[in-house]
Protein backbone atom coordinates (compact mmCIF):
# COMPACT_ATOMS: atom_id res chain seq x y z
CA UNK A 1 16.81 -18.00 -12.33
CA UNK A 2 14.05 -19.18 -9.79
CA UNK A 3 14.18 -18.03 -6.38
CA UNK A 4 13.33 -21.14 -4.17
CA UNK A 5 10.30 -21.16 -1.63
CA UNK A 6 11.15 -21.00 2.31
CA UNK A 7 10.45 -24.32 3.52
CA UNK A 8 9.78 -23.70 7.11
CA UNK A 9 10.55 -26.52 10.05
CA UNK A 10 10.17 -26.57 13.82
CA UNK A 11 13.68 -26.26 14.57
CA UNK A 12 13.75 -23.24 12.09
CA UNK A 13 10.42 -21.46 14.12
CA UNK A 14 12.26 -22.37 17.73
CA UNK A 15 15.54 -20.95 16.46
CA UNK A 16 13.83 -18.16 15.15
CA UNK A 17 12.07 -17.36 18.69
CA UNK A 18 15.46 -17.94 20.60
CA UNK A 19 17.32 -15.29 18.42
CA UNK A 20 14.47 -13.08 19.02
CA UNK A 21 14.30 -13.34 22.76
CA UNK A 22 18.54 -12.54 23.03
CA UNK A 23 17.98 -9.11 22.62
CA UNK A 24 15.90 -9.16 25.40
CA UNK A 25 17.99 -11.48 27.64
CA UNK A 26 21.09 -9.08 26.64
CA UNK A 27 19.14 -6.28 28.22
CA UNK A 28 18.40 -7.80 31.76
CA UNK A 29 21.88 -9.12 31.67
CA UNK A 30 23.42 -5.36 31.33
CA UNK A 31 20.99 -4.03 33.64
CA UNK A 32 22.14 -6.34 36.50
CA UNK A 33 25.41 -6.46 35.51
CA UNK A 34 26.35 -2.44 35.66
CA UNK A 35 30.40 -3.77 34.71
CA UNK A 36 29.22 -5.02 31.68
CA UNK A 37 27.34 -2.10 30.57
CA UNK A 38 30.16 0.18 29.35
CA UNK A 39 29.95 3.95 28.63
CA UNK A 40 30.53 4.92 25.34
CA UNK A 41 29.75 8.22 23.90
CA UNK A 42 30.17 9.30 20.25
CA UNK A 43 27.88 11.60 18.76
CA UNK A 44 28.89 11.28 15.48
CA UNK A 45 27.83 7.54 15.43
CA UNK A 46 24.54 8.12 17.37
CA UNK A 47 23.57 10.52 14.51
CA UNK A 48 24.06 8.46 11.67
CA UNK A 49 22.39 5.19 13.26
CA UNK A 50 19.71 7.25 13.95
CA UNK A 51 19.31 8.52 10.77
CA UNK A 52 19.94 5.20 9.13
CA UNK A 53 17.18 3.74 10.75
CA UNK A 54 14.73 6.81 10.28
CA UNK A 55 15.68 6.19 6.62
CA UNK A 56 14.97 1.75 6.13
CA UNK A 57 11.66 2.94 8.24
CA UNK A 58 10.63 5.74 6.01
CA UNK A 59 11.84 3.51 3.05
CA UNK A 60 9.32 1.35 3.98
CA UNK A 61 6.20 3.36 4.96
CA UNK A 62 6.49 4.84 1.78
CA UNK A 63 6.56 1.21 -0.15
CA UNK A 64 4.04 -0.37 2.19
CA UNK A 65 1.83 3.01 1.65
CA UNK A 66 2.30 3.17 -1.77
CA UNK A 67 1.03 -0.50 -1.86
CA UNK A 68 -2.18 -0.37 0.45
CA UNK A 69 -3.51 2.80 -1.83
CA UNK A 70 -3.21 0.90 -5.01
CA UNK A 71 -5.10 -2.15 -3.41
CA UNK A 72 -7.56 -0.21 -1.05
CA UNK A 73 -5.82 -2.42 1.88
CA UNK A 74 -6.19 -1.08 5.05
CA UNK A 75 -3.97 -3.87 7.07
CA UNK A 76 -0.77 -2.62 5.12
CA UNK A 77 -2.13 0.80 5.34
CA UNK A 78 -1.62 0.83 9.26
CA UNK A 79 1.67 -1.16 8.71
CA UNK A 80 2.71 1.71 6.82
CA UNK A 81 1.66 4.37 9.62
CA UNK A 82 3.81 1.91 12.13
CA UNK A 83 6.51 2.48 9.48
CA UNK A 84 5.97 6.19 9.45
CA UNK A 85 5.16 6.86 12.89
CA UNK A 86 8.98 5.29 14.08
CA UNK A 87 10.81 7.03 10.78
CA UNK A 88 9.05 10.99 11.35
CA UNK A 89 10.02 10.99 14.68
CA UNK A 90 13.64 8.85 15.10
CA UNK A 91 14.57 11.85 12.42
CA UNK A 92 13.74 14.18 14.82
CA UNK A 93 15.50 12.41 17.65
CA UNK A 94 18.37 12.31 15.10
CA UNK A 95 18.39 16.12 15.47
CA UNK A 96 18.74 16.02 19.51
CA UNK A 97 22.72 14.36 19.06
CA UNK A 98 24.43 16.73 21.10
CA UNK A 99 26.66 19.01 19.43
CA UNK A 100 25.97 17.51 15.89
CA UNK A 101 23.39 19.90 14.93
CA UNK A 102 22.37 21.18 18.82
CA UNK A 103 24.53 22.96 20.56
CA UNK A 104 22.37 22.39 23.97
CA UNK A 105 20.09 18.92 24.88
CA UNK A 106 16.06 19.15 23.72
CA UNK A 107 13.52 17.68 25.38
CA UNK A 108 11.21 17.60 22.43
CA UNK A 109 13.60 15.64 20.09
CA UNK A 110 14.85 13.58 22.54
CA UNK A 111 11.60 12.39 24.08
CA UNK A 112 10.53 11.68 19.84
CA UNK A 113 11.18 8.32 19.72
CA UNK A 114 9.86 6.65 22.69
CA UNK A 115 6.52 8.60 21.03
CA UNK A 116 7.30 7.60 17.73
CA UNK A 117 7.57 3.94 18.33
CA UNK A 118 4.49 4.02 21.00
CA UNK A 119 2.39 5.58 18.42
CA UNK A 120 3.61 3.16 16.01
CA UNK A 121 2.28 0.34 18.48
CA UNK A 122 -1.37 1.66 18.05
CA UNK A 123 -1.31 0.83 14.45
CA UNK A 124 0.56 -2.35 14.42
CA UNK A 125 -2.37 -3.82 16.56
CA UNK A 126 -5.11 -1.95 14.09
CA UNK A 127 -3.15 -3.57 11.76
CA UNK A 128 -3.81 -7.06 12.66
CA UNK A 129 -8.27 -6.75 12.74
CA UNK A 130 -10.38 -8.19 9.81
CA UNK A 131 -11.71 -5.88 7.99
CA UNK A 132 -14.28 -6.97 5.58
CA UNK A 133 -17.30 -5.85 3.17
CA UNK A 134 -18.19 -2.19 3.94
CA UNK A 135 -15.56 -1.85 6.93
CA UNK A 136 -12.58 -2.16 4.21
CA UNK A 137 -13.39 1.08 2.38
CA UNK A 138 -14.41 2.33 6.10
CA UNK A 139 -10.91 1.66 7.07
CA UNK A 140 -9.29 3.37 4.23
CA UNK A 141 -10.86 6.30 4.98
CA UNK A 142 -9.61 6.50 8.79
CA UNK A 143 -6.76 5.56 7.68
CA UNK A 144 -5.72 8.42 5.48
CA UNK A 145 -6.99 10.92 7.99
CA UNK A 146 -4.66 8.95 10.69
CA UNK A 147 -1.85 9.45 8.64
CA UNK A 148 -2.51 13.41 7.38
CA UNK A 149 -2.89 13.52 11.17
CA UNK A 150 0.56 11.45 12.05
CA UNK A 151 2.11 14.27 9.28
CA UNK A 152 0.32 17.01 11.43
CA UNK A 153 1.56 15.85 14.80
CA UNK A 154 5.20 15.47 13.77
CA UNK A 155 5.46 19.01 12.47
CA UNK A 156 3.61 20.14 15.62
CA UNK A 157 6.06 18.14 17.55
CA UNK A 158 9.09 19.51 15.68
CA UNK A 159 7.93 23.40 15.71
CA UNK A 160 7.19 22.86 19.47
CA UNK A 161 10.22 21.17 20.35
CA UNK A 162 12.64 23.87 18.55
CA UNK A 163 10.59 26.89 19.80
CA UNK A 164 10.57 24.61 23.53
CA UNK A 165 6.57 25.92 23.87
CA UNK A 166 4.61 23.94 26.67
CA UNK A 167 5.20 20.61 27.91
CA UNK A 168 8.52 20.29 25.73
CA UNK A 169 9.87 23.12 27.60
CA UNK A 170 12.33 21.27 30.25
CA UNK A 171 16.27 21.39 29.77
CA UNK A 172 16.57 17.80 30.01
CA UNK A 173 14.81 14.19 30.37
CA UNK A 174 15.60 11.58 33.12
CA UNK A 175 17.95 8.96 31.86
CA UNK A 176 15.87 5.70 32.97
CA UNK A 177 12.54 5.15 33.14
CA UNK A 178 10.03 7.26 34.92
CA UNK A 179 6.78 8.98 35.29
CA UNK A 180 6.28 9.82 31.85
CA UNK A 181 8.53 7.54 30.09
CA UNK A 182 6.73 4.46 31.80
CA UNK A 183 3.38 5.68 31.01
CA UNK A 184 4.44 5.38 27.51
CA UNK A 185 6.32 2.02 27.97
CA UNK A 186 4.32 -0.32 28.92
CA UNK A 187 0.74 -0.07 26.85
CA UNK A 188 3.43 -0.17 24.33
CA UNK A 189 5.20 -3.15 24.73
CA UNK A 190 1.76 -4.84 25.43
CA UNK A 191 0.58 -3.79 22.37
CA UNK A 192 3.61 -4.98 20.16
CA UNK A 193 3.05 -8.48 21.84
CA UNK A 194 -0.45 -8.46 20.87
CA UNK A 195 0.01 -7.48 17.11
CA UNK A 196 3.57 -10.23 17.05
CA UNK A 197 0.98 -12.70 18.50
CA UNK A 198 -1.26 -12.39 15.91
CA UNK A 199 0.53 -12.07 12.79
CA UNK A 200 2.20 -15.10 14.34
CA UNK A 201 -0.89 -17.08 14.21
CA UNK A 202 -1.56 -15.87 10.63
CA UNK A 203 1.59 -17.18 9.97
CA UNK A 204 1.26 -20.36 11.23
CA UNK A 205 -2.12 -21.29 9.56
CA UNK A 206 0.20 -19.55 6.10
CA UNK A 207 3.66 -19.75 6.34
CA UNK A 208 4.93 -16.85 4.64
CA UNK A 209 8.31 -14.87 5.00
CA UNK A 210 7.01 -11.38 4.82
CA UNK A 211 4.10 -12.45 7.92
CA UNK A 212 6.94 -13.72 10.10
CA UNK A 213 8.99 -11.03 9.34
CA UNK A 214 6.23 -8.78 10.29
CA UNK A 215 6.52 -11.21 13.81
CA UNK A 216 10.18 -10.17 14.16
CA UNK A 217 9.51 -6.81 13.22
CA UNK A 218 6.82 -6.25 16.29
CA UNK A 219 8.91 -8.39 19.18
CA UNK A 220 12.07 -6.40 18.22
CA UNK A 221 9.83 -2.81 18.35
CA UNK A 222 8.47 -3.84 21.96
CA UNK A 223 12.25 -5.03 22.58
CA UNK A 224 13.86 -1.17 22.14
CA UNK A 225 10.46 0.44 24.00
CA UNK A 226 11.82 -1.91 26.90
CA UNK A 227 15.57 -0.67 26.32
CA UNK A 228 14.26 3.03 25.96
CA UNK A 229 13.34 3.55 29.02
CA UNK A 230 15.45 1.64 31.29
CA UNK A 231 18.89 2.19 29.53
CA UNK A 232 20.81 4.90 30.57
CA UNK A 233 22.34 7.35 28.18
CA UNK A 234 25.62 6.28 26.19
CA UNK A 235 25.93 3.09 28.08
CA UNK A 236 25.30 -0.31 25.93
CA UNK A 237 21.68 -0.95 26.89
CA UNK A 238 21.11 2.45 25.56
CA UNK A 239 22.78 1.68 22.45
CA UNK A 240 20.94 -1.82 22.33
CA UNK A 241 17.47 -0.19 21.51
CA UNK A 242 18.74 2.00 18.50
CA UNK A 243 20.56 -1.21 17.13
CA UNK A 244 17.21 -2.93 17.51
CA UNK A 245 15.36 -0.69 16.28
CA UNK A 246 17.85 -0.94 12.95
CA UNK A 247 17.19 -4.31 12.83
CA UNK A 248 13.65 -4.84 12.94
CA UNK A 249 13.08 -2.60 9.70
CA UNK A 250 16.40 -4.00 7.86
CA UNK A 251 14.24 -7.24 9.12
CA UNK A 252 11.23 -6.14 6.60
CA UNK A 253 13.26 -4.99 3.77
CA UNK A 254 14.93 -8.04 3.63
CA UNK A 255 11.83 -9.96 3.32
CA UNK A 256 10.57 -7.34 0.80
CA UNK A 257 13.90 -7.70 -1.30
CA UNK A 258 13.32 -11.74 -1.06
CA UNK A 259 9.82 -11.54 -2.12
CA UNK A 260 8.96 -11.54 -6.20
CA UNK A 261 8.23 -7.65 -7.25
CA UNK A 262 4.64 -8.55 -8.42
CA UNK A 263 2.48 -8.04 -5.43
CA UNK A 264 5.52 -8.04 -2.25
CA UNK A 265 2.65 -7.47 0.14
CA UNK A 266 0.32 -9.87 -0.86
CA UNK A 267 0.94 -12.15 1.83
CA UNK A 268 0.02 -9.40 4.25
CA UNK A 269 -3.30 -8.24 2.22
CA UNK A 270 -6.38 -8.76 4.06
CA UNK A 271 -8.96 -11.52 2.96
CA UNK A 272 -11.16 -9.42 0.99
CA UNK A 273 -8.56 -7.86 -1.31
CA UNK A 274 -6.65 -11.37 -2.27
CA UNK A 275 -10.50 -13.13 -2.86
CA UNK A 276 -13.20 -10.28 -2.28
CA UNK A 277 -16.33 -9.95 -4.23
CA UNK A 278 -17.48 -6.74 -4.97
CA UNK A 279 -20.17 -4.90 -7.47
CA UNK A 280 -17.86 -2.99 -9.82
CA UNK A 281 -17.66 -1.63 -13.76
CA UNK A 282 -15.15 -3.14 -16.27
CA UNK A 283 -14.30 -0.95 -19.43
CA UNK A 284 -12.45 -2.70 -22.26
CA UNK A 285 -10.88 -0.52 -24.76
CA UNK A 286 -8.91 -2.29 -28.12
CA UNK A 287 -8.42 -0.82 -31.81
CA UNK A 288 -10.99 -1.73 -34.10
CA UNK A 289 -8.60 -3.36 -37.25
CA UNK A 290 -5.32 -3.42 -35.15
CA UNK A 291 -4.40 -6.34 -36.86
CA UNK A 292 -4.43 -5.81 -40.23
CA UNK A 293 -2.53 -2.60 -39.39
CA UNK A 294 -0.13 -4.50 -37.79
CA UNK A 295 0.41 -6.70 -40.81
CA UNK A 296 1.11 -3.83 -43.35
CA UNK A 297 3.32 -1.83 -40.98
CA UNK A 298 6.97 -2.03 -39.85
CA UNK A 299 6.68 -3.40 -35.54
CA UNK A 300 8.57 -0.31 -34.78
CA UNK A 301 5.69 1.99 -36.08
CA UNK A 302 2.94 -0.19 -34.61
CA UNK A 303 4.63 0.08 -31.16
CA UNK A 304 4.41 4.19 -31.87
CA UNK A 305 1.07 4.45 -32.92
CA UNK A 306 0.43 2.14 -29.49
CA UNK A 307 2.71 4.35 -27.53
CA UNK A 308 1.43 7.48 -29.14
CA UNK A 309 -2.68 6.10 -28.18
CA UNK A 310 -1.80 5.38 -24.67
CA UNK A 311 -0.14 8.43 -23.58
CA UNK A 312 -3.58 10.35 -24.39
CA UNK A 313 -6.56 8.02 -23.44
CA UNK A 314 -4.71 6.58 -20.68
CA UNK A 315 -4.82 9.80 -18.21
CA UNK A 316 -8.24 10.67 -19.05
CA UNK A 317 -9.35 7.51 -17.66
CA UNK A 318 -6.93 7.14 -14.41
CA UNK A 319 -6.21 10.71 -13.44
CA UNK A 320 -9.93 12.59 -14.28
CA UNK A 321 -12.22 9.47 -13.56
CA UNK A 322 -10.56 7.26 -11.07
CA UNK A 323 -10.12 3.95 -12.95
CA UNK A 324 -7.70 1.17 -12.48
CA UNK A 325 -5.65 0.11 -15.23
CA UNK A 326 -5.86 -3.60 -14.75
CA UNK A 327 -3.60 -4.39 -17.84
CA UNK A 328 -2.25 -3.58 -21.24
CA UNK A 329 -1.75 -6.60 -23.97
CA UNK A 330 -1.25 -5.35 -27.17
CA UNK A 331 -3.43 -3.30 -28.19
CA UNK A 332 -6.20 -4.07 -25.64
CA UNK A 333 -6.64 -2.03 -22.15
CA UNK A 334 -8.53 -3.44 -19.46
CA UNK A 335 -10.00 -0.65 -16.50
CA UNK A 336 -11.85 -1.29 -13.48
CA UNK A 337 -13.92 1.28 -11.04
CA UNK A 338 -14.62 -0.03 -8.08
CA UNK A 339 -12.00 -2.35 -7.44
CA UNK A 340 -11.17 -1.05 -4.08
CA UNK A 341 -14.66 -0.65 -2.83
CA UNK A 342 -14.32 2.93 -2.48
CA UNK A 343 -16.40 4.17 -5.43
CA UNK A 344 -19.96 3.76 -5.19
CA UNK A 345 -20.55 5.48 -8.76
CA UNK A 346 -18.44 3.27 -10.57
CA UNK A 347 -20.79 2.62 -13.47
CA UNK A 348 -20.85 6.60 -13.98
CA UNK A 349 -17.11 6.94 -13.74
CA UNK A 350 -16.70 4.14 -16.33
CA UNK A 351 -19.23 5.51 -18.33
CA UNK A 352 -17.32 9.12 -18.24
CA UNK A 353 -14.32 7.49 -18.68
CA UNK A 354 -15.13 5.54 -21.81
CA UNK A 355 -16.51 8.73 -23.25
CA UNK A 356 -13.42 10.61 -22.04
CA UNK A 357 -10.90 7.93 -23.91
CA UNK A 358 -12.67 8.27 -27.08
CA UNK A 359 -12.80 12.47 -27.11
CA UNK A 360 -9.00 12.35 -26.51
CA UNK A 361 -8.31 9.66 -29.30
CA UNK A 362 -9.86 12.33 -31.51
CA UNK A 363 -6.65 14.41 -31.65
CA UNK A 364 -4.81 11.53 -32.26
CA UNK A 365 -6.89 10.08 -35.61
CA UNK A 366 -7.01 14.13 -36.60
CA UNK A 367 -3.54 13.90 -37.71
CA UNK A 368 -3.55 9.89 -38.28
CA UNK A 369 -6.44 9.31 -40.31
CA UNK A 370 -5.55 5.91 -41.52
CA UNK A 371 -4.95 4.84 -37.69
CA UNK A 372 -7.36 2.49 -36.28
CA UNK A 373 -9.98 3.65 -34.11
CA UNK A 374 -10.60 2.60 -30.62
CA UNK A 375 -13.90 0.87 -29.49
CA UNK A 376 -15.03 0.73 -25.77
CA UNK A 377 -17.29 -1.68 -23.83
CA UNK A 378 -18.25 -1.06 -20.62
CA UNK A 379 -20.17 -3.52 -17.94
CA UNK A 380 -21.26 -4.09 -14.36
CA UNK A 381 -22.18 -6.71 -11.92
CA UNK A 382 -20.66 -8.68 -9.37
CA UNK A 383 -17.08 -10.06 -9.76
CA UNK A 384 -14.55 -11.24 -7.93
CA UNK A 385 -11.38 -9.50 -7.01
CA UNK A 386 -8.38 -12.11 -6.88
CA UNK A 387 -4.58 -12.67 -6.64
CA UNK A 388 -3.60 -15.00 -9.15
CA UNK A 389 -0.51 -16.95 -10.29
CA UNK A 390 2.45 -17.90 -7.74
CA UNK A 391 5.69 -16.20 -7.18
CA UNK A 392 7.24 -14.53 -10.26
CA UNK A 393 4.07 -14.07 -11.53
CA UNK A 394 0.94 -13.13 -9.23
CA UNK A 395 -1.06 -10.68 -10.50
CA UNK A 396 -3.87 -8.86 -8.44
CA UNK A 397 -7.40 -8.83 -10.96
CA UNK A 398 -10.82 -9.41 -11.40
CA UNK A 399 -12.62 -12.07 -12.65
CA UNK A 400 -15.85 -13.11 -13.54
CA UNK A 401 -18.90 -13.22 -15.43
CA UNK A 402 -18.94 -9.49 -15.49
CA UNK A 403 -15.47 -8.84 -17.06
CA UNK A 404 -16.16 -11.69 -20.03
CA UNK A 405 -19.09 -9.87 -21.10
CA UNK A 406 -17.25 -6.69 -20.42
CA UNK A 407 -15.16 -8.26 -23.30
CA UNK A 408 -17.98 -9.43 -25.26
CA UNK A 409 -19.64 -6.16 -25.76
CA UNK A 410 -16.26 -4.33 -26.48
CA UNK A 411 -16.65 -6.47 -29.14
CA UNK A 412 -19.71 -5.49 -30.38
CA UNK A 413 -18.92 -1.59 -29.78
CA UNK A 414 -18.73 0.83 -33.07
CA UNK A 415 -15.53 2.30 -34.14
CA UNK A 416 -14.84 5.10 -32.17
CA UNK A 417 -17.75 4.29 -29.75
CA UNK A 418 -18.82 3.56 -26.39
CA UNK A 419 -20.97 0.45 -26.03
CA UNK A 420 -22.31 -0.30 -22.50
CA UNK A 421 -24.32 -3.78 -20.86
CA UNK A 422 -27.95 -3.25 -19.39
CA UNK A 423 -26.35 -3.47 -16.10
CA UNK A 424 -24.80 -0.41 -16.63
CA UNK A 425 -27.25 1.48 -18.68
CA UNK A 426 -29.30 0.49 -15.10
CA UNK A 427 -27.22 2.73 -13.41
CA UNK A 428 -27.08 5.53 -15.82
CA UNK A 429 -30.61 6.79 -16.35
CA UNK A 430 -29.70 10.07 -17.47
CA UNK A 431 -27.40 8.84 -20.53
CA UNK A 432 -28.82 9.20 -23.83
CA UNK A 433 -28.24 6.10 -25.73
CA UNK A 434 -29.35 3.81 -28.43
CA UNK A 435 -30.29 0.37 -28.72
CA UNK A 436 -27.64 -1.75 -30.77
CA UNK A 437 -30.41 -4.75 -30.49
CA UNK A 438 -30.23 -8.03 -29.50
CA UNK A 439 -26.77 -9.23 -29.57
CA UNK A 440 -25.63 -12.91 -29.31
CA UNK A 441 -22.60 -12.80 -27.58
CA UNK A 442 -19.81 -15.95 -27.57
CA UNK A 443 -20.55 -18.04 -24.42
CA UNK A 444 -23.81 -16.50 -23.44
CA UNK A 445 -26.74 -18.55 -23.88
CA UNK A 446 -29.25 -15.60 -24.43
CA UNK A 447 -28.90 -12.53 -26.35
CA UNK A 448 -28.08 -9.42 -24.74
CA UNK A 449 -29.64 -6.11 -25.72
CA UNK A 450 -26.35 -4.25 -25.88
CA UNK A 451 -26.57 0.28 -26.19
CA UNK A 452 -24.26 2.76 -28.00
CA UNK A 453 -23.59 5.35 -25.01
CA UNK A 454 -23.83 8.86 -26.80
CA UNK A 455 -23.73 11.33 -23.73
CA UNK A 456 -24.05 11.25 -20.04
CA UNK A 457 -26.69 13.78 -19.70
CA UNK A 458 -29.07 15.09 -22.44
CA UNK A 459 -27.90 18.05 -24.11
CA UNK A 460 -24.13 17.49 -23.85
């Protein structure tokens, strides 16, 4: 069944920015109105909130990570380290519920989360800058070493705040705002305003649910700083800013559970990864006389000797040489290098690669001679790197010039060989080779001398 598109109206954007400013107006009302803000204490509950909420967060750095790696996206990269950031250290304020597993308060893991969610405000704003051409892969880069450091921190922070070494040393922490606690506060805040304020301009040039709940997500964050540090322990302001907190990721996973499982980010990925155009190398890989095998055999033992194929020139390919599988139809694979901007030696790694496939299809024809063999083409040039389709079936690809000829030359490739484009053979000026000639190839007005790539390096 069809899910239906959000159809977003002013009276649906004002109500949304009413229920998002209640929180807020709840607070100031409980401040002033000390009658209203009622004491209630229970450890038990405080744990488990806590923890739930570490857990939606984690949940979704992890998804959100996993995500911006596969695309080379650095915008949902630093989402994710917002994500992480809040969920590494609300576990470790989890720990500071007196009496749960503490017998006495901690400083350390009761001062985590006003750190966690301040740190998390850093890369909610570097999540919201335009990265673009060189700066993408650039960004990538930082960002991994931001997060290995984010890992670093919170086990420094944990290991310092159980052995109470230097400046998590105190018995306690005020219970409202001060020195410290402020300092924190309000770059904070200001920060989640900025990155809400621009995610809610990219929304309103592109409606999209996942962007506004990104909006809700980062007013709701600088929401519980403000609660943090002016609620006092166990009373309801203080218990406002977890239940915010909860909220703003359940917020996000909702949207993710409402979006279509092909591409749930995409509406978050920066410009250059949805319609980018990068120099990259496109290796396509089919069986030479699939089809007449396919005619004389039973479906269930074509789908074996497919199965059986895959599992062994698949990993040699993705794991040793970096490549992208793009797709799988029938017997046909399509892999990219490149595709992230990140690889600057893509022709070599597709070159490797196509070598690699066909070395570990060797075992496989050993003991099924009468299998058909694979061929491999391999070219480079400029292409473009899109998200196709609509919901229920966007797909994130390259297309272009470059991959049809890719295609082409596949084509033209030997049984159990490795035919690569000039382009490539460009790039490769140690590979022994030989000329396959001339080639006409189906929608290309000239012929194009195509080569039969025997080694990478003379010798070999």
């Amino acid at each position: 069944m069809a899910k239906r598109r959000f159809v977003y109206t002013p009276a649906m954007v004002a109500l949304t920015a009413v229920a998002l400013l209640i929180p807020l107006a709840g607070l100031v009302l409980l401040l002033n109105a000390p009658r209203l803000n009622v004491h209630w204490e229970h450890h038990p509950a405080h744990f488990w909130l806590v923890l739930l909420t570490a857990g939606l967060s984690a949940v979704l750095a992890y998804v959100t990570g996993a995500a911006a790696l596969r695309r080379g996206d650095p915008r949902v990269l630093f989402i994710s380290l917002t994500f992480l950031s809040a969920a590494g250290f609300l576990g470790l304020h989890a720990l500071a519920t007196p009496k749960v597993l503490l017998d006495t308060p901690n400083v350390g893991f009761t001062l985590a989360t006003p750190v966690g969610v301040a740190l998390g405000s850093v890369f909610a704003v570097l999540s919201t800058l335009n990265f673009s051409g060189d700066r993408v892969a650039s960004a990538m880069r930082w960002g991994r070493w931001l997060r290995a450091g984010l890992l670093t921190l919170m086990g420094l922070w944990a290991a310092a705040s159980v052995l109470r070494l230097p400046p998590l040393h105190a018995a306690s922490v005020p219970e409202v705002a001060d020195g410290i606690l402020k300092v924190i506060a309000v770059p904070a805040v200001l920060l989640y305003a900025i990155a809400a304020a621009r995610f809610l301009r990219s929304w309103w040039q592109r409606p999209s649910l996942m962007v506004l709940a990104m909006v809700a997500a980062n007013v709701l964050l600088g929401e519980a700083m403000v609660a943090l540090v002016f609620a006092q322990n166990w009373a309801l302001s203080w218990w406002e800013w977890h239940v915010l907190l909860l909220t703003a990721f359940a917020l996000v996973l909702v949207g993710v559970r409402l979006q279509w499982y092909e591409e749930r980010f995409a509406d978050l990925y920066l410009e250059d990864t949805v319609s980018g155009q990068r120099e990259l190398s496109v290796l396509f890989a089919d069986l030479e006389g699939f089809t007449p095998f396919s005619e004389k055999h039973d479906p269930a033992e074509v789908a074996a000797m497919l199965n059986t194929y895959f599992q062994v020139v698949v990993p040699p390919v993705v794991r040793r040489h970096g490549g992208t599988v793009d797709r799988i139809i029938g017997d046909a694979l399509m892999v990219t290098f490149n595709k992230r901007g990140d690889q600057p030696d893509h022709a070599a790694r597709a070159a490797a690669a196509g070598l690699a496939l066909q070395d570990a299809a060797i075992a496989v024809q050993a003991a099924h001679p009468n299998w058909p063999r694979f061929r491999v083409g391999i070219n480079t040039g400029i292409a473009s790197v899109s998200l196709l389709g609509t919901e229920g079936g966007r797909t994130h690809t390259v297309i272009g010039d470059t991959v049809n000829v890719a295609s082409r030359i596949e084509g033209k490739a030997p049984g159990g060989g490795v035919a690569i484009g000039p382009a490539t053979k460009a790039l490769l000026p140690d590979a022994v080779t030989e000329s396959l000639g001339l080639l006409r190839l189906k929608g290309k007005a000239e012929p194009m001398e195509v080569h039969h790539l025997l080694a990478m390096h003379p010798g070999e």
